[in-house]
C-alpha atoms as a PDB file:
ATOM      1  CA  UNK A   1     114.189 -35.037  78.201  1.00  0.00           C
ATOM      2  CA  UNK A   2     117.330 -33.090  77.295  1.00  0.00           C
ATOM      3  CA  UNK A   3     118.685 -33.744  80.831  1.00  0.00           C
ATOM      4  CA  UNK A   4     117.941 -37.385  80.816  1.00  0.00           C
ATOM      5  CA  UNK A   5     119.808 -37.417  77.763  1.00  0.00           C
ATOM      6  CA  UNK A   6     122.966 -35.169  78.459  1.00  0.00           C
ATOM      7  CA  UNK A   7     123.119 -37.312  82.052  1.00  0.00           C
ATOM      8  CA  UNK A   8     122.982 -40.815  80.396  1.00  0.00           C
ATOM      9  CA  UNK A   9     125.482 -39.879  77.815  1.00  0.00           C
ATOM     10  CA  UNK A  10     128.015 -37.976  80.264  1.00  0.00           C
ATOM     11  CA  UNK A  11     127.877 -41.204  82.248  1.00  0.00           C
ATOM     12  CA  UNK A  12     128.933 -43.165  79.197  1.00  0.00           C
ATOM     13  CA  UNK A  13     131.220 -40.811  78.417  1.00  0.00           C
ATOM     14  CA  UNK A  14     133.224 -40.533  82.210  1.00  0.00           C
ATOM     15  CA  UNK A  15     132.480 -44.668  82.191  1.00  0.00           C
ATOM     16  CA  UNK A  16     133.999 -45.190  78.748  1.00  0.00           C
ATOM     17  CA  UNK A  17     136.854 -42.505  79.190  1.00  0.00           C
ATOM     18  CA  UNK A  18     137.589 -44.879  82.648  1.00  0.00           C
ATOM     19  CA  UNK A  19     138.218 -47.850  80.783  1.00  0.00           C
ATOM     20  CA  UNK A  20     140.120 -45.860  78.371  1.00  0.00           C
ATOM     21  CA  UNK A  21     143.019 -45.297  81.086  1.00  0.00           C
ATOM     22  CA  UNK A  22     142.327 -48.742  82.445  1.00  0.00           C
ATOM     23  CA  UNK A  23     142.421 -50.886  79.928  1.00  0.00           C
ATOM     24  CA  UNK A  24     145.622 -52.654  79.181  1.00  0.00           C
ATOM     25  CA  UNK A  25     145.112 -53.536  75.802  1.00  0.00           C
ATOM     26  CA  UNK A  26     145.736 -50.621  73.549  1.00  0.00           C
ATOM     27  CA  UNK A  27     143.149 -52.167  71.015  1.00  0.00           C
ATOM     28  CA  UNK A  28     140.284 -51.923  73.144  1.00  0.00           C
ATOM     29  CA  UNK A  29     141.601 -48.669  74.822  1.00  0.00           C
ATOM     30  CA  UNK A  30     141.261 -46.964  71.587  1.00  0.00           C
ATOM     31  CA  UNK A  31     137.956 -48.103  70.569  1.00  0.00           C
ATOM     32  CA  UNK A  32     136.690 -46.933  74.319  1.00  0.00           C
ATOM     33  CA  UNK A  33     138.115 -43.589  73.234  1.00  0.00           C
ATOM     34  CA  UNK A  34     135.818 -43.356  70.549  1.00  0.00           C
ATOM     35  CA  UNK A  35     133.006 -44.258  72.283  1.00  0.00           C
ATOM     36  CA  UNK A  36     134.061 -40.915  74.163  1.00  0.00           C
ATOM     37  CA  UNK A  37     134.481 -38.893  71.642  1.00  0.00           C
ATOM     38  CA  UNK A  38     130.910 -39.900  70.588  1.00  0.00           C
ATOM     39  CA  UNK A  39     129.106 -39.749  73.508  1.00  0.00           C
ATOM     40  CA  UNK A  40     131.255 -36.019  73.996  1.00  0.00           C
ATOM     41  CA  UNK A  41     128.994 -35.318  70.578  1.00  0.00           C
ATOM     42  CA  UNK A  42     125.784 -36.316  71.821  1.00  0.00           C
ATOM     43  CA  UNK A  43     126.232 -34.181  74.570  1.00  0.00           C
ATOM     44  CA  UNK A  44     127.421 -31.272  72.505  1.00  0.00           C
ATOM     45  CA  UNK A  45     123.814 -31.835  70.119  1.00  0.00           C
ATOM     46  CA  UNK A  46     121.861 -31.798  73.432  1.00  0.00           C
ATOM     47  CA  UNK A  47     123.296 -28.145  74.433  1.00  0.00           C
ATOM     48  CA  UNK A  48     122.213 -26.744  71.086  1.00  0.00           C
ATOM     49  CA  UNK A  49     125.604 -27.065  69.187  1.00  0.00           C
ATOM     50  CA  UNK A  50     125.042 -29.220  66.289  1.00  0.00           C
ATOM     51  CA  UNK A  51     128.420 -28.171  64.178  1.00  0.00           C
ATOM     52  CA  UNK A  52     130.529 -29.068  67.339  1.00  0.00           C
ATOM     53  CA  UNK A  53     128.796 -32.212  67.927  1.00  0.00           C
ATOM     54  CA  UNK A  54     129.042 -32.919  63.836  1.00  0.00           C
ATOM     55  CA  UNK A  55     132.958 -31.476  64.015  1.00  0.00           C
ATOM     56  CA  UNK A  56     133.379 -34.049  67.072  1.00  0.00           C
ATOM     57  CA  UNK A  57     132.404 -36.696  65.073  1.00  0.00           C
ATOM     58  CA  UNK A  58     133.753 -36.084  61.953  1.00  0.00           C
ATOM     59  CA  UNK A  59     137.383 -34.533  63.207  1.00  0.00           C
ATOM     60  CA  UNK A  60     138.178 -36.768  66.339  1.00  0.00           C
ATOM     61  CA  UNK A  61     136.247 -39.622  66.382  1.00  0.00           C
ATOM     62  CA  UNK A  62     136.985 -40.292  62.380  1.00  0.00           C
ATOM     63  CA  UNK A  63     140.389 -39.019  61.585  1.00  0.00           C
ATOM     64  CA  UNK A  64     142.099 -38.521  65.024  1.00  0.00           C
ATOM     65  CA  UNK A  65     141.039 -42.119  65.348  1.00  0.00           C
ATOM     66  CA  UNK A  66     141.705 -43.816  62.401  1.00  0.00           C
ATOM     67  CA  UNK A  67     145.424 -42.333  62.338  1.00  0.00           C
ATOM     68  CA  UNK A  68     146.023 -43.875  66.260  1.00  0.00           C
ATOM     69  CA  UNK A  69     144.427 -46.886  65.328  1.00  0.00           C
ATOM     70  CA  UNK A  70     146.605 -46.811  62.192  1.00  0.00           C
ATOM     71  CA  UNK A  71     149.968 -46.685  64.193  1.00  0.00           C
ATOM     72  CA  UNK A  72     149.005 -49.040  66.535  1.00  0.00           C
ATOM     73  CA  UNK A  73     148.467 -51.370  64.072  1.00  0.00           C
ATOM     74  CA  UNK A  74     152.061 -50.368  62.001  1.00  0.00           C
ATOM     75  CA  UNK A  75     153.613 -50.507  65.932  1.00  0.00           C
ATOM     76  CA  UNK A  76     151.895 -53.908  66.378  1.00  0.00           C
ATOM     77  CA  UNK A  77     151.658 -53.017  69.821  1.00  0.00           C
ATOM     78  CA  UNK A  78     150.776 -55.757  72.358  1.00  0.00           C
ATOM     79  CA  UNK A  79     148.876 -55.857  75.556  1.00  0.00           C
ATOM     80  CA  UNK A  80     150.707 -54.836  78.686  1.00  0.00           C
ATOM     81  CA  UNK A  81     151.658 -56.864  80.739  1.00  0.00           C
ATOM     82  CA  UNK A  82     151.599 -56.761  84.377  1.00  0.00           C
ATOM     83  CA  UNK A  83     155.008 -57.246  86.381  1.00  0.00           C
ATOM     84  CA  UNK A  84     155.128 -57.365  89.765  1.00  0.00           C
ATOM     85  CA  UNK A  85     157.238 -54.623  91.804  1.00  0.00           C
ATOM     86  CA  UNK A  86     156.998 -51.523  89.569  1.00  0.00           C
ATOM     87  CA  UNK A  87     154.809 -49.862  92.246  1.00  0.00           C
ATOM     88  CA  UNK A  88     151.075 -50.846  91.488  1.00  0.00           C
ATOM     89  CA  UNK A  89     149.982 -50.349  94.846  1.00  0.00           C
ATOM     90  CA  UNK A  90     151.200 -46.713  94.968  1.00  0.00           C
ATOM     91  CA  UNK A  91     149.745 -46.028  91.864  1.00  0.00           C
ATOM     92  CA  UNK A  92     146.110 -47.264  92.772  1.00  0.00           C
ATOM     93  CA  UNK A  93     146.178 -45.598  96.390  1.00  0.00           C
ATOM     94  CA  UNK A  94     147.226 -42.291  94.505  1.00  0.00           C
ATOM     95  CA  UNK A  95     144.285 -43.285  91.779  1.00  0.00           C
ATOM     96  CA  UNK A  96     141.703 -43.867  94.838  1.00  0.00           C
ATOM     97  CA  UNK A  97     142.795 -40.623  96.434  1.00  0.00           C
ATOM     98  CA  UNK A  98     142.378 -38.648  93.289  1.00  0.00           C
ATOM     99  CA  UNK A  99     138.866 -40.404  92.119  1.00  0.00           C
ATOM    100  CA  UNK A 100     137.774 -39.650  95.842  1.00  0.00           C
ATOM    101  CA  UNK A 101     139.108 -35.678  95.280  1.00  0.00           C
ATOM    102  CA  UNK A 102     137.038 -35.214  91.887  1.00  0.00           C
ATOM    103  CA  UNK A 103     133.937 -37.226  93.578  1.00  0.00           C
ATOM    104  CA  UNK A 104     133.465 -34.763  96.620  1.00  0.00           C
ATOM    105  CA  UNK A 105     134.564 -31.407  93.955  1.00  0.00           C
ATOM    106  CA  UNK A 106     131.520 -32.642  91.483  1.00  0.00           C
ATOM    107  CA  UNK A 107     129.354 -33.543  94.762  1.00  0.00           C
ATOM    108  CA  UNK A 108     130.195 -29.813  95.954  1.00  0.00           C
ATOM    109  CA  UNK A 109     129.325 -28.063  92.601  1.00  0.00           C
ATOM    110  CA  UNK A 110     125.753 -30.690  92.379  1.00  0.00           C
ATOM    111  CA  UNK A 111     125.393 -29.206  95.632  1.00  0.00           C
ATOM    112  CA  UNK A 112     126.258 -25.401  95.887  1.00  0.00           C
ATOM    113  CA  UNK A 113     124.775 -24.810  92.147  1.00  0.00           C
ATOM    114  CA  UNK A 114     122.442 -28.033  91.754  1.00  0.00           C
ATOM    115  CA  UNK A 115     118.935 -25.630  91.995  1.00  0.00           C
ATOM    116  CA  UNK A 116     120.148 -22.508  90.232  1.00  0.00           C
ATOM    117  CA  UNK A 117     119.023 -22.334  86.904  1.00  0.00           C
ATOM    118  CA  UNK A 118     121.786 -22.915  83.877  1.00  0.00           C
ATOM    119  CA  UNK A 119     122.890 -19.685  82.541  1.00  0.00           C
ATOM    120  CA  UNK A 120     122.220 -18.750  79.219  1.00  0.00           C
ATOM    121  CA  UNK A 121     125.071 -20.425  76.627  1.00  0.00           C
ATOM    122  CA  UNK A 122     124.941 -19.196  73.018  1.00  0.00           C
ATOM    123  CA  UNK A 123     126.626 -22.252  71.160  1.00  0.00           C
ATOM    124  CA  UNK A 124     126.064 -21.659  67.542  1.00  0.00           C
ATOM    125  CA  UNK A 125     128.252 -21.967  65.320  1.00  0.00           C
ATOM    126  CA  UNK A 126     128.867 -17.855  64.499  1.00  0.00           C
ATOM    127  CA  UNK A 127     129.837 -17.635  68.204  1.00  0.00           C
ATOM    128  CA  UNK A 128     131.754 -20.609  68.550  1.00  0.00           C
ATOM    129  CA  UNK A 129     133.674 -19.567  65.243  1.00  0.00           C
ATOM    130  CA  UNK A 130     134.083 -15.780  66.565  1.00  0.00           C
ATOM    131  CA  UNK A 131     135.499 -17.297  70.070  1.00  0.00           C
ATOM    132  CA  UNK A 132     138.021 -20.021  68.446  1.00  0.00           C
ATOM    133  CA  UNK A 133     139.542 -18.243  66.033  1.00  0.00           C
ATOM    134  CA  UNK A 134     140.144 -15.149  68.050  1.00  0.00           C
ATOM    135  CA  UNK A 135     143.343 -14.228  68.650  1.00  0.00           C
ATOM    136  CA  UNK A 136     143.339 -15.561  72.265  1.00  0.00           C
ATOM    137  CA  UNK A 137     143.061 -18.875  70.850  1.00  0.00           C
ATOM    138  CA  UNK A 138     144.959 -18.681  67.643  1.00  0.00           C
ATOM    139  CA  UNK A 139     148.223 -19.657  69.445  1.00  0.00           C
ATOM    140  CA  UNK A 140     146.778 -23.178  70.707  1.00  0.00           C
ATOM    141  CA  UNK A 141     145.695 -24.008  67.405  1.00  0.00           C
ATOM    142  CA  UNK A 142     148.963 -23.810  65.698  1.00  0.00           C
ATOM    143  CA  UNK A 143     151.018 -25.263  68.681  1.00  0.00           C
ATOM    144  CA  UNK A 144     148.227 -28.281  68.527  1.00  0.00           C
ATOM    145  CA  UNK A 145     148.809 -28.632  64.699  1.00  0.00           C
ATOM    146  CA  UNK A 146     152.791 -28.530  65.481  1.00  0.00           C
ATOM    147  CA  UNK A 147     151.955 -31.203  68.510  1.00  0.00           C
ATOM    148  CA  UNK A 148     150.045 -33.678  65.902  1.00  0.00           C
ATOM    149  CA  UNK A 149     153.101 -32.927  63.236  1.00  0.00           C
ATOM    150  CA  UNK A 150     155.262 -34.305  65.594  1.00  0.00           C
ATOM    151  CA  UNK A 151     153.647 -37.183  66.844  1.00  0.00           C
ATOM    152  CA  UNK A 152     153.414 -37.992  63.357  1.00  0.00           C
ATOM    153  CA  UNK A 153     157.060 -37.882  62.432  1.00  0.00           C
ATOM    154  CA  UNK A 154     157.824 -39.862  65.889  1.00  0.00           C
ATOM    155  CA  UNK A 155     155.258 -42.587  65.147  1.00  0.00           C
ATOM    156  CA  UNK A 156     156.912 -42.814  61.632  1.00  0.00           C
ATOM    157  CA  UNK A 157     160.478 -42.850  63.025  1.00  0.00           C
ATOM    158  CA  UNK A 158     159.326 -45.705  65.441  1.00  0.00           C
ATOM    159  CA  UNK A 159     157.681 -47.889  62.918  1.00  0.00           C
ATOM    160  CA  UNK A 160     160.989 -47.482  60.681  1.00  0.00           C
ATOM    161  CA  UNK A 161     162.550 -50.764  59.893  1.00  0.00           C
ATOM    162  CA  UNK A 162     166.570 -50.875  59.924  1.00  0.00           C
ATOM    163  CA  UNK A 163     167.933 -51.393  56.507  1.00  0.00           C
END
């Protein structure tokens, strides 16, 4: 059952993050992106990490969220619209040829390790705790805070009205 489960939500997940990238409007982009970031927790409860799945829900797919959501609403961004001549056809043969390069990697890996048996992952929460905050890692947490810092300031500097 767990395997049912972690397939039909990673195929949610890979179809949702799709229309993520695809969509044009940035309304419906966003709301695919949390429909991501949930499915991303289901699969996390399925492999025996509750607090990451919980974490997932409550970190990404409620603040991370809200605050996008909340500047593209103060941006009042509209859809995109499609003009003719910026190179469209390039950029789908390139997406083709690199959808066709992760389809025969994940074929490879179904293949090669498809009948070996998973090894053993401890994902509890002491363990993920001891592994995150380690000092290998503590660098990428305070460059990410410093990242969403400044995405803030530029989405505030954008949305700033001339006086």
């Amino acid at each position: 059952m767990d395997a049912i489960l972690f397939y039909v939500f990673a195929a949610i997940a890979v179809a949702s993050a799709v229309v993520v990238i695809g969509q044009r409007n940035p309304m419906y982009s966003a709301f695919a992106l949390i429909v991501t970031l949930c499915s991303v927790s289901v699969i996390f409860a399925v492999l025996g990490s509750p607090f990451i799945a919980a974490l997932q829900v409550i970190v990404y797919a409620g603040a991370i969220m809200v605050l996008f959501l909340f500047v593209l609403m103060l941006l009042s961004v509209k859809r995109e619209e499609d003009t003719p001549g910026r190179g469209g056809r390039t950029l789908r043969g390139v997406a083709l040829a690199l959808v066709t390069l992760l389809v025969l990697q994940a074929g490879a890996v179904l293949l090669r390790h498809g009948t070996e048996p998973a090894p053993q992952f401890d994902a509890s929460t002491r363990k993920m705790a001891q592994i995150l905050f380690s000092a290998h890692f503590l660098y990428v947490f305070e460059a990410t805070s410093i990242l969403i810092l400044a995405a803030l300031v530029g989405a505030v500097v954008l949305a700033k009205k001339e006086l």
